[in-house]
Protein backbone atom coordinates (compact mmCIF):
# COMPACT_ATOMS: atom_id res chain seq x y z
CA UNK A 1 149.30 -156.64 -155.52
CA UNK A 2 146.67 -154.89 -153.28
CA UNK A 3 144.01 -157.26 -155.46
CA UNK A 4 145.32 -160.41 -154.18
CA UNK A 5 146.02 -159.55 -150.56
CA UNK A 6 141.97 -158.68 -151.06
CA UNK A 7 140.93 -161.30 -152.16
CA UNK A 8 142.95 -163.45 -149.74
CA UNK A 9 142.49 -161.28 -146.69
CA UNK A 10 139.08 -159.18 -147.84
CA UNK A 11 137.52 -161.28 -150.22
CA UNK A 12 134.11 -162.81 -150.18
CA UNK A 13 132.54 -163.68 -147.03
CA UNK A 14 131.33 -167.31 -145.41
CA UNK A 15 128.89 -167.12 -143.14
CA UNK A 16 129.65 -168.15 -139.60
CA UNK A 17 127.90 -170.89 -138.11
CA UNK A 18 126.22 -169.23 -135.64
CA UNK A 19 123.93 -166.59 -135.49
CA UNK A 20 125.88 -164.04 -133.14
CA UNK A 21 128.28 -163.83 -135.19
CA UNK A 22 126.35 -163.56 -138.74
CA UNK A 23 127.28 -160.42 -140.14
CA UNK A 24 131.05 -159.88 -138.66
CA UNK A 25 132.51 -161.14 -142.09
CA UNK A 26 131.62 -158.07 -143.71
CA UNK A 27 132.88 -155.58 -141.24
CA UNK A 28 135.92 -157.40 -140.13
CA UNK A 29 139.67 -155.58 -140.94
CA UNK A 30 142.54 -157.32 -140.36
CA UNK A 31 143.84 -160.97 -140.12
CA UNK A 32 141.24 -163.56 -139.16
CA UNK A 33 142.64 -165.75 -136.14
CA UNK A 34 141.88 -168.78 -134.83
CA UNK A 35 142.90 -169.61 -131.54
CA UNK A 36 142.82 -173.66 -130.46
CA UNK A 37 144.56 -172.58 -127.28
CA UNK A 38 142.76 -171.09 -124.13
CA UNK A 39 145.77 -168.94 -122.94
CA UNK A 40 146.54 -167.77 -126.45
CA UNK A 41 143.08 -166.93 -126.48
CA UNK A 42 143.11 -164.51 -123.83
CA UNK A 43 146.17 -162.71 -125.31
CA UNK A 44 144.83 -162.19 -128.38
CA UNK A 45 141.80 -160.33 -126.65
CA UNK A 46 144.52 -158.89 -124.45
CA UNK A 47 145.89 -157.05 -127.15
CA UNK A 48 142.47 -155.93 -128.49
CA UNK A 49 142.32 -158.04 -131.34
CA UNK A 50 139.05 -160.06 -129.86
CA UNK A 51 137.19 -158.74 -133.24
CA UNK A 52 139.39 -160.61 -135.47
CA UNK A 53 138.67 -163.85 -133.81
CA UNK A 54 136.58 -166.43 -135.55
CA UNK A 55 137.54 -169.86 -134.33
CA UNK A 56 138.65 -171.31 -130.97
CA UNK A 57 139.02 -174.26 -129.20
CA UNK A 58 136.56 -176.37 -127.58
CA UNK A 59 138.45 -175.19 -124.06
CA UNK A 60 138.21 -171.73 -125.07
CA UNK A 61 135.98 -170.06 -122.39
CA UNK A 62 137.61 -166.15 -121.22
CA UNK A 63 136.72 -163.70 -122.03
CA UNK A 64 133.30 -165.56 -121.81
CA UNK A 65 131.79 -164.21 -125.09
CA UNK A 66 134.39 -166.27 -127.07
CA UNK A 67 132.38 -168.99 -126.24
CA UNK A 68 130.09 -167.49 -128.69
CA UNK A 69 132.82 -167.88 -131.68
CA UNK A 70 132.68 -171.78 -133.56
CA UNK A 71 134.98 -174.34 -131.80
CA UNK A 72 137.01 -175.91 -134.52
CA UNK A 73 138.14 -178.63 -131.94
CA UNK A 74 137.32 -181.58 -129.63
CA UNK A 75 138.61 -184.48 -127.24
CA UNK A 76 138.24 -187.70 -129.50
CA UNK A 77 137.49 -189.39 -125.92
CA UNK A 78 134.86 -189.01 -123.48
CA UNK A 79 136.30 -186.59 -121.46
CA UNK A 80 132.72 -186.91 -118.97
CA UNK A 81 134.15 -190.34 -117.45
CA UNK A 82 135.96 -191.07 -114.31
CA UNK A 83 139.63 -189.42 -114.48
CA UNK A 84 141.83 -193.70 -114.52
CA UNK A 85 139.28 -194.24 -117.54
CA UNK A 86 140.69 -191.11 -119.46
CA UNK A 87 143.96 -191.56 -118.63
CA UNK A 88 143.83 -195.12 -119.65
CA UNK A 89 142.38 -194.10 -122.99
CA UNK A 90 144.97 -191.09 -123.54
CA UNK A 91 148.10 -193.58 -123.04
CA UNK A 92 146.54 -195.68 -125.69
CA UNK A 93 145.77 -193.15 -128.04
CA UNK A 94 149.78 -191.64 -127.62
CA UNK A 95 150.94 -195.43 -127.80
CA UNK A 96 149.49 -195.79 -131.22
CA UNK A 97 151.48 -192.30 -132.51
CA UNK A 98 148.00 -190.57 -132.35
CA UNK A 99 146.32 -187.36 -131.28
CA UNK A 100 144.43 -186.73 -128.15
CA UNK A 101 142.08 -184.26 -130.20
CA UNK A 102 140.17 -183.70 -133.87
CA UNK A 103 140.72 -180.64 -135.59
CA UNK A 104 137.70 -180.15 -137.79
CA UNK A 105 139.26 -178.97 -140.72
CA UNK A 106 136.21 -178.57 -142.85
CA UNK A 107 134.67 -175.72 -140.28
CA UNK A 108 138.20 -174.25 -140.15
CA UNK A 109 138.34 -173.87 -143.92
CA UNK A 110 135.06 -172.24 -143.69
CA UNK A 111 136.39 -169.76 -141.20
CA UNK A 112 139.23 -168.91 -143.29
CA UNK A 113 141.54 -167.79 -140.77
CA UNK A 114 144.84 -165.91 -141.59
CA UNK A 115 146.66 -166.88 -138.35
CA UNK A 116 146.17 -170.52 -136.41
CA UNK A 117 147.37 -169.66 -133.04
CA UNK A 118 148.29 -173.23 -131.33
CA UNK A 119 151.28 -174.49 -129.36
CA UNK A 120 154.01 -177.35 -129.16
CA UNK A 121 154.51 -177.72 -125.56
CA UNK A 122 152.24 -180.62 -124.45
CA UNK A 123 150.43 -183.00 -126.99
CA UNK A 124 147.85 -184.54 -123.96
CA UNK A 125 147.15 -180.64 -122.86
CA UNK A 126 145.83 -178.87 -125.88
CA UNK A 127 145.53 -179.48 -129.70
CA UNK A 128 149.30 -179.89 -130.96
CA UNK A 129 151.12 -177.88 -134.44
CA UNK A 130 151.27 -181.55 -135.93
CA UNK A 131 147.81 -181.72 -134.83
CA UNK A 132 147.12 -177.85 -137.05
CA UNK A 133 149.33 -179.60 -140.14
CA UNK A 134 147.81 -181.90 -140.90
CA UNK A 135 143.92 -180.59 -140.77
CA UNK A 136 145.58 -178.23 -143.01
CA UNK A 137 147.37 -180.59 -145.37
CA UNK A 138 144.49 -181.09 -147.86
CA UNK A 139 144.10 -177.51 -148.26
CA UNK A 140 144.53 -176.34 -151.33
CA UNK A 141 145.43 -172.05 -152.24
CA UNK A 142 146.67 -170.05 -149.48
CA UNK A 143 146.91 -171.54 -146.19
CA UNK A 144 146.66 -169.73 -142.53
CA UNK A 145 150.10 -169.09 -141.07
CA UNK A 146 150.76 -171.64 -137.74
CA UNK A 147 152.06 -169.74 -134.66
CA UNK A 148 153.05 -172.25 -132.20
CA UNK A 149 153.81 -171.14 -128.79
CA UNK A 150 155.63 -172.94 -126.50
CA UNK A 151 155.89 -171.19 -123.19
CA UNK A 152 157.99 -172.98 -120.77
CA UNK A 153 157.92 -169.83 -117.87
CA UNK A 154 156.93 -166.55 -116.93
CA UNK A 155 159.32 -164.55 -119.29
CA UNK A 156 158.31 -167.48 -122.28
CA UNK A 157 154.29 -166.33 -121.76
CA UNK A 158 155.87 -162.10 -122.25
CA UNK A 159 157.68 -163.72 -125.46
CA UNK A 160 154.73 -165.10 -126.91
CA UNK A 161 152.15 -162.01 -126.22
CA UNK A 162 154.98 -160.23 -128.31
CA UNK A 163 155.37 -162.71 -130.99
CA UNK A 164 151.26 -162.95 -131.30
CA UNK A 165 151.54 -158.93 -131.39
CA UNK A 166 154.13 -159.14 -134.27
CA UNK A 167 152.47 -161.48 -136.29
CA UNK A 168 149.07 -159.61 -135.71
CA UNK A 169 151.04 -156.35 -136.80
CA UNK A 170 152.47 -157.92 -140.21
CA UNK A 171 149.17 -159.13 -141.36
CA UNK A 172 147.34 -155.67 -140.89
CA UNK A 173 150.52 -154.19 -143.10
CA UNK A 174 150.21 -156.99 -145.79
CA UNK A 175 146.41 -155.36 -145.45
């Protein structure tokens, strides 16, 4: 048993596509999470787990060396035009059933994460579960366990730094 959990959770390395973080593969313990969600982001670093980051999202930007990590997301408008222009274009993207934002799925696989850290509470404010699913549909072997997080108040945001905790906790004991 302690073979497969390595080579699922300690196996060989990728190399990360940048250079600052070249190397962390090898020395890394633990799950591998990628966060697409700038508050989730924060816990997980929070809770001292900013080693075992290796993806976020494209809003990602606190603590401000996450910015070094890959982002594995991005608006699929131009978010650098005037504010009725985006809005108009968002509508029409959610009229037609679709997304707001691109997961790139090939980088992610690269990444291998253990944990996707995203949230269902807003499909217009960040990258969406359904959004996670399906970059991860074509995946074949093991895929990365979804944590959505949905907080909805104050007391919601404690639940979720607990549930991110949890899950962070079973994945170093599965180590």
């Amino acid at each position: 048993m302690w073979f497969v959990f390595q080579e699922l959770y300690g196996g060989p390395s990728s190399t990360l596509s940048n250079a600052a973080n070249r190397g962390k593969d090898e020395a890394m313990t633990g799950p591998r999470i990628a966060s697409l969600l700038a508050s989730a982001t924060e816990i997980v670093c929070a809770l001292g787990a900013r080693d075992r980051l290796v993806a976020r999202s494209h809003e990602c930007d606190f603590p401000p060396d996450v910015t070094e990590l890959p982002a594995v997301t991005a608006p699929k408008l131009d978010t650098g035009r005037p504010s009725i222009d985006i809005d108009r274009d968002v509508k029409a993207l959610l009229e037609q059933a679709l997304s707001v934002y691109r997961v790139e799925a090939e980088t992610l696989r690269t990444l291998r994460p253990d944990l996707v850290v995203t949230q269902t509470q807003c499909e217009v404010c960040a990258v969406s579960e359904n959004d996670v699913v399906a970059a991860l549909a074509s995946w074949m072997g093991v895929k990365p366990r979804i944590v959505s997080l949905r907080p909805d108040g104050l007391a919601r945001s404690e639940e979720h730094t607990s549930e991110l905790q949890s899950h962070h906790d079973l994945v170093c004991r599965l180590l």
